[in-house]
C-alpha atoms as a PDB file:
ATOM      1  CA  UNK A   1     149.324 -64.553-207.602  1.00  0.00           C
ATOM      2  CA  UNK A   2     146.963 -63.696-205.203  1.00  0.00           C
ATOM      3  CA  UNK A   3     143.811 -61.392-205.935  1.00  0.00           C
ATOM      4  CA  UNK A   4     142.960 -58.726-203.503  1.00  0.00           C
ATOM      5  CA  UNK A   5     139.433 -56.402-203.573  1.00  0.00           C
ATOM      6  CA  UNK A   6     138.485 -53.751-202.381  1.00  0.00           C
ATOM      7  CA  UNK A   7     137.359 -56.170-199.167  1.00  0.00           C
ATOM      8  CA  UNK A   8     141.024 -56.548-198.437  1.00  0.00           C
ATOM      9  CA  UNK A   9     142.021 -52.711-197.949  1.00  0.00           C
ATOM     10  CA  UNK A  10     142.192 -51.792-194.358  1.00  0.00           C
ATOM     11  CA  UNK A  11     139.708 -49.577-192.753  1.00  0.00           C
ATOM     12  CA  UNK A  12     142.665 -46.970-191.747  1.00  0.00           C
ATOM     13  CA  UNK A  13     143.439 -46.870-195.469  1.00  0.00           C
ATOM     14  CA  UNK A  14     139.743 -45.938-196.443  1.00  0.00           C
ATOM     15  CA  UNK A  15     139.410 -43.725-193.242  1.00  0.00           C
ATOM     16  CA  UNK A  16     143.079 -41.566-193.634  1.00  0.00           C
ATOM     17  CA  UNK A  17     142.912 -41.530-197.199  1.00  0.00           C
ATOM     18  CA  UNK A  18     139.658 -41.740-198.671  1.00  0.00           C
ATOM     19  CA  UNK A  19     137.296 -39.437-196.809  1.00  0.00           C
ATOM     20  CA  UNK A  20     139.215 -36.811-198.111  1.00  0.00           C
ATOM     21  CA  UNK A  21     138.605 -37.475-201.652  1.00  0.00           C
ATOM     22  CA  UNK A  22     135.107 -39.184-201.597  1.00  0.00           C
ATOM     23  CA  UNK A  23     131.484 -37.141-202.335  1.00  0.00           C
ATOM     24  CA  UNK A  24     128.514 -38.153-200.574  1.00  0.00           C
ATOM     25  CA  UNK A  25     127.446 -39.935-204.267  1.00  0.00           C
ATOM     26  CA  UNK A  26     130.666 -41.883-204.636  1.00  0.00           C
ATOM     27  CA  UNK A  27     130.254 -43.136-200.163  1.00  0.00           C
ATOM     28  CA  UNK A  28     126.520 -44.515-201.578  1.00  0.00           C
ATOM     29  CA  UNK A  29     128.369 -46.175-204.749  1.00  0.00           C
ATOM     30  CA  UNK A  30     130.214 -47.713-202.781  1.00  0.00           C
ATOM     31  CA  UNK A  31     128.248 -49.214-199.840  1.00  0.00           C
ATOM     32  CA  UNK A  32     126.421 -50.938-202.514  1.00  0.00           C
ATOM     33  CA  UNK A  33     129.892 -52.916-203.727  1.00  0.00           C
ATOM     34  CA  UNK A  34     129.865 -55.697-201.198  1.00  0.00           C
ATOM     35  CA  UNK A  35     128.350 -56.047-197.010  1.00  0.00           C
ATOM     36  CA  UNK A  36     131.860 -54.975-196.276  1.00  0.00           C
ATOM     37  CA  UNK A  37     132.384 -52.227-198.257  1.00  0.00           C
ATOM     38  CA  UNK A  38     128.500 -51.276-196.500  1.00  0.00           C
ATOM     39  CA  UNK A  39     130.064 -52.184-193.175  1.00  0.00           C
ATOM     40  CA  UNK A  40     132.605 -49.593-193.200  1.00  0.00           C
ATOM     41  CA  UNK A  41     130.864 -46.945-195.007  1.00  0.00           C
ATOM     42  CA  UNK A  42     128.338 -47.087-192.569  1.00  0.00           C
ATOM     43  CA  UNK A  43     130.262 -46.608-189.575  1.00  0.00           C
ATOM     44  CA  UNK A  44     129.817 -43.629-187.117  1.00  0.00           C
ATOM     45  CA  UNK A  45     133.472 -42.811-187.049  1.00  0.00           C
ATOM     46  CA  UNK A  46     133.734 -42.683-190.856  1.00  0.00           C
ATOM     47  CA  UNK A  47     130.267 -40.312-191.315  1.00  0.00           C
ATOM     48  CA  UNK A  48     131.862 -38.242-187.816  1.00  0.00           C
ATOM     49  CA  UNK A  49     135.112 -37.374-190.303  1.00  0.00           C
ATOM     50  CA  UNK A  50     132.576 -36.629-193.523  1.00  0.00           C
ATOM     51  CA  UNK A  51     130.965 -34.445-191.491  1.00  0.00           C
ATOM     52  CA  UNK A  52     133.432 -32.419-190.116  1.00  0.00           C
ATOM     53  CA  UNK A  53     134.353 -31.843-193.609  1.00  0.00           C
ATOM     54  CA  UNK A  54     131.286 -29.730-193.739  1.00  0.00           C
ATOM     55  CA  UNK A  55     132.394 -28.044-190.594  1.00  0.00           C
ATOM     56  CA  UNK A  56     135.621 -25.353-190.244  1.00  0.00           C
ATOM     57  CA  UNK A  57     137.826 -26.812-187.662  1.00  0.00           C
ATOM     58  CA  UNK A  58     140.225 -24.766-185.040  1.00  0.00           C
ATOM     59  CA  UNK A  59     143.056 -25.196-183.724  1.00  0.00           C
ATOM     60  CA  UNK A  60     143.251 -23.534-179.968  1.00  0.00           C
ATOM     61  CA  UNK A  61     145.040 -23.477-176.961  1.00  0.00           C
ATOM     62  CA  UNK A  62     143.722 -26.505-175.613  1.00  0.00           C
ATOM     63  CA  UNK A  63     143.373 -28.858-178.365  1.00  0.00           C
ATOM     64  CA  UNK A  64     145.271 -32.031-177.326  1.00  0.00           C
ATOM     65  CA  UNK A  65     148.159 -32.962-179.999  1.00  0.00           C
ATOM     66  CA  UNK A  66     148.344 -36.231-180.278  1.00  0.00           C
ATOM     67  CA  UNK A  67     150.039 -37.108-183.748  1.00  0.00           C
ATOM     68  CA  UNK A  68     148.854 -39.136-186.921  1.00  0.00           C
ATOM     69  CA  UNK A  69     147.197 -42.611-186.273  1.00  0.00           C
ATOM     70  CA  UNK A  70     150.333 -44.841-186.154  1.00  0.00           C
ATOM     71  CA  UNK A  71     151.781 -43.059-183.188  1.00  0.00           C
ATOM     72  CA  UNK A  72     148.620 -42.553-181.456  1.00  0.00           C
ATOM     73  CA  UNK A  73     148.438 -43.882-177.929  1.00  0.00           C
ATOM     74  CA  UNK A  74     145.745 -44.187-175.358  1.00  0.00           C
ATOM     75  CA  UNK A  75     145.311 -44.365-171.732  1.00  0.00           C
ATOM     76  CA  UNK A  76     143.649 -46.505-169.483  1.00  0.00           C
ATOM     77  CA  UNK A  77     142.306 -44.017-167.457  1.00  0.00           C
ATOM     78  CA  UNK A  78     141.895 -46.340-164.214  1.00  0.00           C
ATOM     79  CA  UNK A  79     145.380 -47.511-164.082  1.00  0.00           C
ATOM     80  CA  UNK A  80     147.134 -44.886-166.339  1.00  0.00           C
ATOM     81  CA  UNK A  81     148.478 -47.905-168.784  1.00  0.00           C
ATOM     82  CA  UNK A  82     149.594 -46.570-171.980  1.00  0.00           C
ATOM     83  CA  UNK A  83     148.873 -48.694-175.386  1.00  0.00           C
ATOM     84  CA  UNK A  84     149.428 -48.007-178.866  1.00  0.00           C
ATOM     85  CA  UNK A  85     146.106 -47.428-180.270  1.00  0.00           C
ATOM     86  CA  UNK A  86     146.916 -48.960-183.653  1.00  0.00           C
ATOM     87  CA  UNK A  87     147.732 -52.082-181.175  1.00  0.00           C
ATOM     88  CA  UNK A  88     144.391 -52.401-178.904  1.00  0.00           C
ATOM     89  CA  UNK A  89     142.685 -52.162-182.482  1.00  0.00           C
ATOM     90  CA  UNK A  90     144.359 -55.164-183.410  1.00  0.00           C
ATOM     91  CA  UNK A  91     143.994 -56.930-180.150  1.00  0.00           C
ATOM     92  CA  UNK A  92     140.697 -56.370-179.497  1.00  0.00           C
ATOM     93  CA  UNK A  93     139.425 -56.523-183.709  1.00  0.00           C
ATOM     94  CA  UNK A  94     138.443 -52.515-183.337  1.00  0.00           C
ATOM     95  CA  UNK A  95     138.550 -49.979-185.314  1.00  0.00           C
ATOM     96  CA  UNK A  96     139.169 -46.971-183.410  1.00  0.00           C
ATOM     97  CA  UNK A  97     140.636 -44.100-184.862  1.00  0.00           C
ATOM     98  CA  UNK A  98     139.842 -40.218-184.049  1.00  0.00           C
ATOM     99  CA  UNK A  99     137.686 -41.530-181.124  1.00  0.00           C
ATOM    100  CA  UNK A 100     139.780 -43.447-177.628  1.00  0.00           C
ATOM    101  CA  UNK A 101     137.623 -46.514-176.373  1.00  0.00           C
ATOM    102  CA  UNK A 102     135.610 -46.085-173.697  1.00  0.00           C
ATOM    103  CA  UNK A 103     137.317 -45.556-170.674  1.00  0.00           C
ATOM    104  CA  UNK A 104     140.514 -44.634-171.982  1.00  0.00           C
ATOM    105  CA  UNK A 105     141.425 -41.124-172.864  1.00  0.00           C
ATOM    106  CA  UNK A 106     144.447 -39.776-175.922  1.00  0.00           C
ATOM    107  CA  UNK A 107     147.839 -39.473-174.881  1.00  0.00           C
ATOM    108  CA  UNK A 108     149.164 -35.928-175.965  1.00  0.00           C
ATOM    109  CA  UNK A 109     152.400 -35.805-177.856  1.00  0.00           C
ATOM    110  CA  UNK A 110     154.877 -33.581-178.897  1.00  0.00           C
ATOM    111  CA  UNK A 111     154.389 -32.439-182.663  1.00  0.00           C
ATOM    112  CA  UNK A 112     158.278 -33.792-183.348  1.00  0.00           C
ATOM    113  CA  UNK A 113     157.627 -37.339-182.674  1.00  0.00           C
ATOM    114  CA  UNK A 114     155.748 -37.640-185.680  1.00  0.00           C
ATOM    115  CA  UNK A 115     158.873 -36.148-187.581  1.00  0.00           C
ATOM    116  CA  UNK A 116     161.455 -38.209-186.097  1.00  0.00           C
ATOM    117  CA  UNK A 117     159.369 -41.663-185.803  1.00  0.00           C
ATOM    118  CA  UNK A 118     159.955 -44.215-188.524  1.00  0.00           C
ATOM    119  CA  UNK A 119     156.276 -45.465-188.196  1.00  0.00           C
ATOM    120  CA  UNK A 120     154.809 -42.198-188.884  1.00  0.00           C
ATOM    121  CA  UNK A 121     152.949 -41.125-191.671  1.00  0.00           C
ATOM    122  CA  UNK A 122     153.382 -37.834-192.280  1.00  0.00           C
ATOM    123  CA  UNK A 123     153.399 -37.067-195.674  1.00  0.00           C
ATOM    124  CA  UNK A 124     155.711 -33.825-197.115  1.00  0.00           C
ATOM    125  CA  UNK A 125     154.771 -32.581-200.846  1.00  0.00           C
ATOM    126  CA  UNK A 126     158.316 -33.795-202.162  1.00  0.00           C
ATOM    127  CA  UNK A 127     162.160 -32.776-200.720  1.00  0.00           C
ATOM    128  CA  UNK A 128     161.555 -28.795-202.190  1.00  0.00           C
ATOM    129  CA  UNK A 129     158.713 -28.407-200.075  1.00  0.00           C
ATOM    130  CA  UNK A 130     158.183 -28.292-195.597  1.00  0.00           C
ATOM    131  CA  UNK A 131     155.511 -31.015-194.319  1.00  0.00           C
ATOM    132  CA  UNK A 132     152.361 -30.911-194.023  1.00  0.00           C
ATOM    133  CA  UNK A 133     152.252 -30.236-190.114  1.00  0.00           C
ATOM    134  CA  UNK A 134     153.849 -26.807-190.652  1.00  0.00           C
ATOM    135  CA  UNK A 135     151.821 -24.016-191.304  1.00  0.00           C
ATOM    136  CA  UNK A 136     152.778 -22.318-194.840  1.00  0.00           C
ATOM    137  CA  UNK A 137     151.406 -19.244-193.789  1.00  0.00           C
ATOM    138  CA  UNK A 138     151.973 -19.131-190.663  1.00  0.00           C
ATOM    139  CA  UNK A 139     155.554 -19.817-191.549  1.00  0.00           C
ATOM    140  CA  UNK A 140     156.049 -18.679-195.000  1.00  0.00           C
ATOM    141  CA  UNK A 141     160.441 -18.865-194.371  1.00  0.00           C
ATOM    142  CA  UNK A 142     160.356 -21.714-193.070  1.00  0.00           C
ATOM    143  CA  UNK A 143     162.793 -23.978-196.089  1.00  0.00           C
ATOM    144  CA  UNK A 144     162.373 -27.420-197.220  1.00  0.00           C
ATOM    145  CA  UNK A 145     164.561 -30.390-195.924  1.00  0.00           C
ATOM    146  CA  UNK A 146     166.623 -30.350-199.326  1.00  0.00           C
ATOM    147  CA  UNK A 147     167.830 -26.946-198.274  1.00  0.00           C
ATOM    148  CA  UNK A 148     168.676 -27.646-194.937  1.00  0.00           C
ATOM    149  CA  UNK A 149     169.382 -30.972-195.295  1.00  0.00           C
ATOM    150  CA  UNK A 150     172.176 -30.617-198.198  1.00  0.00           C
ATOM    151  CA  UNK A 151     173.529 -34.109-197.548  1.00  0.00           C
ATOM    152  CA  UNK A 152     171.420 -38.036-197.046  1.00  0.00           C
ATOM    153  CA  UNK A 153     168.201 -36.977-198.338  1.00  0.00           C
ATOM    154  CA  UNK A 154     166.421 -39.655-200.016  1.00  0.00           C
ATOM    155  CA  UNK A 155     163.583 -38.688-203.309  1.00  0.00           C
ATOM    156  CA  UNK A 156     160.507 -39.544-201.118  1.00  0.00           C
ATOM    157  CA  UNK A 157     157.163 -38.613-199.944  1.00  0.00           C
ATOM    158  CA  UNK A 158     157.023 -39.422-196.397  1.00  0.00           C
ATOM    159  CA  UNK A 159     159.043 -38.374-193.778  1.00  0.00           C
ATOM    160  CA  UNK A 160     159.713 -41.559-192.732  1.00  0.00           C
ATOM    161  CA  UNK A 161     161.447 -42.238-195.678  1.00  0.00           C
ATOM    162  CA  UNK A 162     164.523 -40.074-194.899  1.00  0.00           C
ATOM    163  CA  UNK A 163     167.047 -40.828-192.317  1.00  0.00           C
ATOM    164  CA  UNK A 164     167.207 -40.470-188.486  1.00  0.00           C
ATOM    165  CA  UNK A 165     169.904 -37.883-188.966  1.00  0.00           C
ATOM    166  CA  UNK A 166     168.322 -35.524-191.775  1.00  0.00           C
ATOM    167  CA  UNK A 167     164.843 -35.517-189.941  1.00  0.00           C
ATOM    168  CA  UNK A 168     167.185 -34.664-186.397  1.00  0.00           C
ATOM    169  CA  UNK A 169     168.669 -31.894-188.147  1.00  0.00           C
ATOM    170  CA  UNK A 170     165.443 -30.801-189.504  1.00  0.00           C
ATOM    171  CA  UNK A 171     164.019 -30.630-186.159  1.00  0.00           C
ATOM    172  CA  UNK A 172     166.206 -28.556-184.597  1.00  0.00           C
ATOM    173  CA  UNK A 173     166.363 -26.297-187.737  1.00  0.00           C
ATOM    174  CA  UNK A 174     162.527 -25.921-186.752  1.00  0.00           C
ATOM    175  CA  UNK A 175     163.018 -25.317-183.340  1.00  0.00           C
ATOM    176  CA  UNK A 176     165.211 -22.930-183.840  1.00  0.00           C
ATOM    177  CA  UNK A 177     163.182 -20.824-185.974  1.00  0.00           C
ATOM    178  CA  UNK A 178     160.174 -20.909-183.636  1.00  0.00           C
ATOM    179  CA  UNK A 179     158.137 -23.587-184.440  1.00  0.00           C
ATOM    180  CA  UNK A 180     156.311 -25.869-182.122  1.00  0.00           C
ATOM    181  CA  UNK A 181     152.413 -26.391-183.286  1.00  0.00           C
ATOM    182  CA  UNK A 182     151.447 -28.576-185.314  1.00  0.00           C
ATOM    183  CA  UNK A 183     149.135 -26.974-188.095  1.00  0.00           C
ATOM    184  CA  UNK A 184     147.578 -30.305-189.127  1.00  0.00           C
ATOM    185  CA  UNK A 185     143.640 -30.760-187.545  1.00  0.00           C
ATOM    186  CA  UNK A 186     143.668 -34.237-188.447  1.00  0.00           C
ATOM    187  CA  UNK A 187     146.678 -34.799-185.637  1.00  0.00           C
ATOM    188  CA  UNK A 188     144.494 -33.712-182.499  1.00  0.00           C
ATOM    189  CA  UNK A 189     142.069 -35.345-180.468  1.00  0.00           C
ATOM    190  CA  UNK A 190     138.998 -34.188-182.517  1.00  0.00           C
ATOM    191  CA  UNK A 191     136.943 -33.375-179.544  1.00  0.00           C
ATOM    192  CA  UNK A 192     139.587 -30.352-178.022  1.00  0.00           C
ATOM    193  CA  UNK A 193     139.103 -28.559-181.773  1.00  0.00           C
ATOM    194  CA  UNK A 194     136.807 -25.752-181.858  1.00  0.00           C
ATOM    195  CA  UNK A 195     133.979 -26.350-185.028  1.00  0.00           C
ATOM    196  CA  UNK A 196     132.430 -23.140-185.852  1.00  0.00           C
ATOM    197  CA  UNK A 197     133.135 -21.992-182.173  1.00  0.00           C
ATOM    198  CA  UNK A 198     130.619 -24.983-181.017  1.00  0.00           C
ATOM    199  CA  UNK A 199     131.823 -28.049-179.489  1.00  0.00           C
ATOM    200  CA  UNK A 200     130.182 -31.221-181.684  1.00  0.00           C
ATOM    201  CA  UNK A 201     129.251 -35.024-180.392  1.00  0.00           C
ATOM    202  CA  UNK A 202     126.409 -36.783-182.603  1.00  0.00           C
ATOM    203  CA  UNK A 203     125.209 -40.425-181.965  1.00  0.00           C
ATOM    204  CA  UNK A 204     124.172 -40.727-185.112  1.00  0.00           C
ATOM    205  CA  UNK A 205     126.971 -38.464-187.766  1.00  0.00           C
ATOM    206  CA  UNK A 206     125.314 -40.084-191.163  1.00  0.00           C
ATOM    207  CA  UNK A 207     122.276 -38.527-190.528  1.00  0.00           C
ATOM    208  CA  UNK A 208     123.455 -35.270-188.941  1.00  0.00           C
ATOM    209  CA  UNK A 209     125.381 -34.762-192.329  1.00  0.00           C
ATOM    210  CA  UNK A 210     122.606 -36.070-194.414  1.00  0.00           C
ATOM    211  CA  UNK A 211     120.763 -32.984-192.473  1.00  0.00           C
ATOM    212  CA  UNK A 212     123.292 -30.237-193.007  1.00  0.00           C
ATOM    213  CA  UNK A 213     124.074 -31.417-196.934  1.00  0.00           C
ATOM    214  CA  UNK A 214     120.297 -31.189-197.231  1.00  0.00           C
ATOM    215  CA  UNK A 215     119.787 -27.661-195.630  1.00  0.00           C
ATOM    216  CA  UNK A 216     123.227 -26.790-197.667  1.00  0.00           C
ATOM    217  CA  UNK A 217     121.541 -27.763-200.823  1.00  0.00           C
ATOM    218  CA  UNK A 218     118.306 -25.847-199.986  1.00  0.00           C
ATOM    219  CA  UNK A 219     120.034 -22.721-199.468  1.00  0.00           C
ATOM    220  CA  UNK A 220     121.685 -23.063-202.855  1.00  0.00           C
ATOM    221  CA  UNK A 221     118.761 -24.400-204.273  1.00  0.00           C
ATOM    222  CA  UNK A 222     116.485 -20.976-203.763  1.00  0.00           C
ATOM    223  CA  UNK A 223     118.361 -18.263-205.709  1.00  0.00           C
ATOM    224  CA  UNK A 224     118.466 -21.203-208.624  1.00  0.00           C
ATOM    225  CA  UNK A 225     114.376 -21.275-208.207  1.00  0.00           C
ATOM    226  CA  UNK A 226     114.235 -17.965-207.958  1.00  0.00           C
ATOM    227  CA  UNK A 227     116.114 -17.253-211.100  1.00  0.00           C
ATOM    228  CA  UNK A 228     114.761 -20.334-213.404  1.00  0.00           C
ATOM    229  CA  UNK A 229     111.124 -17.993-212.000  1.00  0.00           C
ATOM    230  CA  UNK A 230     112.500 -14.896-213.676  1.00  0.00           C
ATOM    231  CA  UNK A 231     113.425 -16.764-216.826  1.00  0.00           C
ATOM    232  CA  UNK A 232     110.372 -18.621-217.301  1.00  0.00           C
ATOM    233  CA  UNK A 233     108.302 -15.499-217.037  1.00  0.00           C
ATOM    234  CA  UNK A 234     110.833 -14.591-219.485  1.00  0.00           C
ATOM    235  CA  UNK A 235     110.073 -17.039-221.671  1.00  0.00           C
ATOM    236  CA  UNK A 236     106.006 -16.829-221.055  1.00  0.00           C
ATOM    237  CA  UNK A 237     106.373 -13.330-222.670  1.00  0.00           C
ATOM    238  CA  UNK A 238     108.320 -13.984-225.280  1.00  0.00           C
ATOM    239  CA  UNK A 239     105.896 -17.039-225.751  1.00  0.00           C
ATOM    240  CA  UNK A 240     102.990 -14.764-225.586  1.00  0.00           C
ATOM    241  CA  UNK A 241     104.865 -12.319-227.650  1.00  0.00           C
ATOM    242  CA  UNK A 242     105.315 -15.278-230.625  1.00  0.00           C
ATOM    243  CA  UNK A 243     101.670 -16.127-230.111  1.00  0.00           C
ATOM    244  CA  UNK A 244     100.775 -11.930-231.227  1.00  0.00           C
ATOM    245  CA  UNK A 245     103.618 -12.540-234.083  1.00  0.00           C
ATOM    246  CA  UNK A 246     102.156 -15.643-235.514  1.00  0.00           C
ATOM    247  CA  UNK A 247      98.506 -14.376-235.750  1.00  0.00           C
ATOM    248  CA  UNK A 248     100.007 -11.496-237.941  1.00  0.00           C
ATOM    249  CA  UNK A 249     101.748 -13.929-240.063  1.00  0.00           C
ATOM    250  CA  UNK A 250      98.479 -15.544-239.930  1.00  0.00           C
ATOM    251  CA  UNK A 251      96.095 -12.526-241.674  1.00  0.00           C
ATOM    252  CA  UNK A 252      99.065 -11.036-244.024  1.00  0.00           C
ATOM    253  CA  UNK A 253      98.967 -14.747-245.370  1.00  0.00           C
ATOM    254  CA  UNK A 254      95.255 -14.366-245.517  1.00  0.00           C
ATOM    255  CA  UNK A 255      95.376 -11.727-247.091  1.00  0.00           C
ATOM    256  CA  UNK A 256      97.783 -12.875-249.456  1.00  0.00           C
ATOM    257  CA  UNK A 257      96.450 -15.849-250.870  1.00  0.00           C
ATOM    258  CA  UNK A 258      92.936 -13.309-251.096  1.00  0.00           C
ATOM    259  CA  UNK A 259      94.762 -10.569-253.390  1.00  0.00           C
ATOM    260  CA  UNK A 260      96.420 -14.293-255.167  1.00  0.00           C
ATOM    261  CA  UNK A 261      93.151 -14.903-256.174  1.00  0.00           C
ATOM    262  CA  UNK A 262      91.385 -11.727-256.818  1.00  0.00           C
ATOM    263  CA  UNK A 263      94.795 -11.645-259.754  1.00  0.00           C
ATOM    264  CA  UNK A 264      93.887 -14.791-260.900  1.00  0.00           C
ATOM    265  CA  UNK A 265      90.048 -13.928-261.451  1.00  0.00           C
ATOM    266  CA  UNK A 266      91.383 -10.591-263.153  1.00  0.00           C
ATOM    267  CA  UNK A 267      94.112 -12.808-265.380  1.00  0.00           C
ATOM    268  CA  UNK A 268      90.812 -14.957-266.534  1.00  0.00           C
ATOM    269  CA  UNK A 269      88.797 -11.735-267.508  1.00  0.00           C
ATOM    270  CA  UNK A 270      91.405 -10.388-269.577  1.00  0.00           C
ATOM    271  CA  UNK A 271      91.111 -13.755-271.588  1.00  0.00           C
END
């Protein structure tokens, strides 16, 4: 039997499927497990995708579609050759994923292929519900393969997983009722999305979040001071307030162990 590590999980694993999962304090645990583990977790393209899940993200009229990562395809954009990007990342030892290499540019594609591909990844909640690339509010009639697709559908979580035919039929069910966008962000070329109406290209994303987590924290931070302010003022004048309480307590007991012994004195002179 062979023992694998965390060191043996591929970068696309930790970049599609644990960013969206992982806090800033579980990244840091983390990067402390092993140089790998650091390696990764320390990589602009992994901080650029924790970031933007700080930032709202918009889909508009020219964001370029361009699928999940195993059907992504770049091109060089000197002689127009089309690769697979999941291939130059294994030729070249890369690990390119929401960004093309230099000097090639993202191939746009048409929201289907990543229905009817087998290598895509697109993941559907189970058969009752419609995947994840269709807007639920956008499209809130849209129905689930298992009720178009009567016949041949398979129990499973990925599109993928169901045959040629059913995801064919499911297509043109779609296309007939109007849909053609892809709602998913994470299937565009990131820099066509619109983040808080700003366009957004950091050198350096771990520190740019590090920045906006900090100023995020600050701004929650100040009603907190504010309020633990009231409340120890609060607590000063209930303090003080004791203090008043306590010297009172202090002359009645005075006062009784005086009139104590002034009985005692009168107890002996009745001897």
């Amino acid at each position: 039997m062979v023992n694998k590590s965390l060191n043996d999980i591929p970068y696309e694993v930790y970049f599609e499927n644990f960013i969206p999962v992982l806090e800033i304090k579980e990244i840091g645990i983390l990067s402390m497990v092993s140089p790998t583990l650091n390696t990764i977790l320390s990589n602009n393209e992994f901080w650029k995708q924790i970031y933007f899940k700080t930032t709202k993200k918009k889909i508009v009229e020219t964001s370029v579609h361009i699928g999940p990562y195993s059907l992504r395809q770049i091109k060089n954009k000197r002689n127009g050759v089309i690769t697979p990007l999941k291939l130059y990342n294994n030729l070249n030892k890369t690990k390119y994923i929401n960004t093309a290499p230099e000097g090639y540019e993202f191939v746009k594609t048409d929201m289907f292929l990543g229905l009817l591909d087998r290598t895509s990844d697109i993941f559907y909640d189970s058969i009752h519900c419609m995947p994840c690339c269709i807007s639920k509010f956008r499209y809130p009639d849209i129905k689930s393969i298992k009720h178009v697709c009567s016949n041949g559908i398979t129990n499973h979580y990925y599109l993928n997983e169901q045959s040629y035919e059913v995801r064919q039929k499911y297509v043109e069910y779609l296309k007939d009722k109007g849909v053609f966008t892809c709602s998913c962000t994470n299937h565009y070329d990131e820099t066509t999305l619109e983040y808080d109406g700003i366009k957004i290209d950091f050198k350096d994303f771990k520190n740019r979040t590090i920045k906006k987590l900090r100023t995020v924290n600050k701004r929650k931070l100040k009603p907190i001071e504010a309020k633990f302010g009231r409340k120890k003022l609060q607590v000063q004048k209930l303090r003080d307030k004791l203090k008043d309480v306590e010297k009172e307590e202090n002359k009645l007991l005075e006062d009784v162990d005086k009139y104590k012994g002034l009985d005692i004195k009168f107890k002996d002179a009745l001897k």
